[in-house]
C-alpha atoms as a PDB file:
ATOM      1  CA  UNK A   1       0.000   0.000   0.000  1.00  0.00           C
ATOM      2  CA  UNK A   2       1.440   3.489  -0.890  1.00  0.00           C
ATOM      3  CA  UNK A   3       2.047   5.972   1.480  1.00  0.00           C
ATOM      4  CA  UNK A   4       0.301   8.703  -0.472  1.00  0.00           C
ATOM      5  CA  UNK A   5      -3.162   9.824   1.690  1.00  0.00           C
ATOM      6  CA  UNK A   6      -6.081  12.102   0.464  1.00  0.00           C
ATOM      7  CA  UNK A   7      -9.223  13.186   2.341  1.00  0.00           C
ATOM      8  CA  UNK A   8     -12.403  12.136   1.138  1.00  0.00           C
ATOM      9  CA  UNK A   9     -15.531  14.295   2.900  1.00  0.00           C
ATOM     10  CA  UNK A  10     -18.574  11.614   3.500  1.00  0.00           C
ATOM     11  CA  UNK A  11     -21.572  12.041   5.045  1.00  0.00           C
ATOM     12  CA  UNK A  12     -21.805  10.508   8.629  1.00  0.00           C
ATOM     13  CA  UNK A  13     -24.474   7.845   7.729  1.00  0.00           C
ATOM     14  CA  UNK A  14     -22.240   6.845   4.847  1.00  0.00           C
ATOM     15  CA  UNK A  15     -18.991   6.174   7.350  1.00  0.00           C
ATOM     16  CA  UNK A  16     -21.665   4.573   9.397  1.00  0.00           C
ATOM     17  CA  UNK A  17     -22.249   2.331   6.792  1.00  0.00           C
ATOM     18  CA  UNK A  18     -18.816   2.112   5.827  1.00  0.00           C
ATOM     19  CA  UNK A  19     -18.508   0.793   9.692  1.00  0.00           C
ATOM     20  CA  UNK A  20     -20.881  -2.126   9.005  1.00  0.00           C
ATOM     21  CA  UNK A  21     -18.438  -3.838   6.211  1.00  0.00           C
ATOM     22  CA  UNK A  22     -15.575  -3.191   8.454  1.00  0.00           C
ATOM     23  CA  UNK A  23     -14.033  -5.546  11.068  1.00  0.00           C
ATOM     24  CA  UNK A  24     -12.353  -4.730  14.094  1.00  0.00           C
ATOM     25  CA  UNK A  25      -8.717  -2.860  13.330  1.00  0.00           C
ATOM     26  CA  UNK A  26      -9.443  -2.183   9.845  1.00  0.00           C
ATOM     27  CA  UNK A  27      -8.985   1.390   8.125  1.00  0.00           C
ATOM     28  CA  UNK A  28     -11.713   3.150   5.932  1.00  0.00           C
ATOM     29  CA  UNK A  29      -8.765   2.760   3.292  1.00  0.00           C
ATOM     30  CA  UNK A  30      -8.904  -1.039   4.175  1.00  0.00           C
ATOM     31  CA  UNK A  31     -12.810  -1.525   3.897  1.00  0.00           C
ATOM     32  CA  UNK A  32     -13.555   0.731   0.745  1.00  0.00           C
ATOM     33  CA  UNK A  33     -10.461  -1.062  -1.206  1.00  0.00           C
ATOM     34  CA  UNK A  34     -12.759  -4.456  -0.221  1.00  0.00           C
ATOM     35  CA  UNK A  35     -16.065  -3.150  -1.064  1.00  0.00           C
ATOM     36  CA  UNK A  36     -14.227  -2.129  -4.968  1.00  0.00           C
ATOM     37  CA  UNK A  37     -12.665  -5.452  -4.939  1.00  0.00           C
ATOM     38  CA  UNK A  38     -16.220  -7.605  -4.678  1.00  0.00           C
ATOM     39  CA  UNK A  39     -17.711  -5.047  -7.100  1.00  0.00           C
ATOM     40  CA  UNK A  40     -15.172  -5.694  -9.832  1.00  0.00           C
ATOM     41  CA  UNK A  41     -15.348  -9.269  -9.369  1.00  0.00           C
ATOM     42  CA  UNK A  42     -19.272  -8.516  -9.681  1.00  0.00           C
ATOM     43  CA  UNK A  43     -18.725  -6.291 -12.787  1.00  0.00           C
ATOM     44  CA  UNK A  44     -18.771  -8.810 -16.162  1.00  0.00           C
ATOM     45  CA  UNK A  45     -18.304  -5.270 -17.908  1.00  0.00           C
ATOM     46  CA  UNK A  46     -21.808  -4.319 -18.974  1.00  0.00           C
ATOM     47  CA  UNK A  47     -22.108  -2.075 -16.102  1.00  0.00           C
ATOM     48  CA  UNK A  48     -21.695   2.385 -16.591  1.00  0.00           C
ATOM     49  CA  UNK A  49     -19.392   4.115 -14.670  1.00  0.00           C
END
């Protein structure tokens, strides 16, 4: 993982939610990089970003 860090403003029900994927010692960085992995493994490419 790089050392490079950012700011990302999110509402507080959103890191609340965030919270609720997360396990116990895990960074925002840690659950958000998760949530993206099981979406591109989702993703068979017909999806819009």
């Amino acid at each position: 993982m790089s050392d490079d860090h950012t700011t990302i403003r999110v509402a507080s029900d959103t890191k609340d939610r965030l919270k609720q994927y997360g396990e116990m010692g895990m960074s925002y960085d840690d659950v958000l990089r998760e949530l993206l992995d099981r979406v591109e493994k989702m993703d068979d490419g017909t999806s819009e970003r």
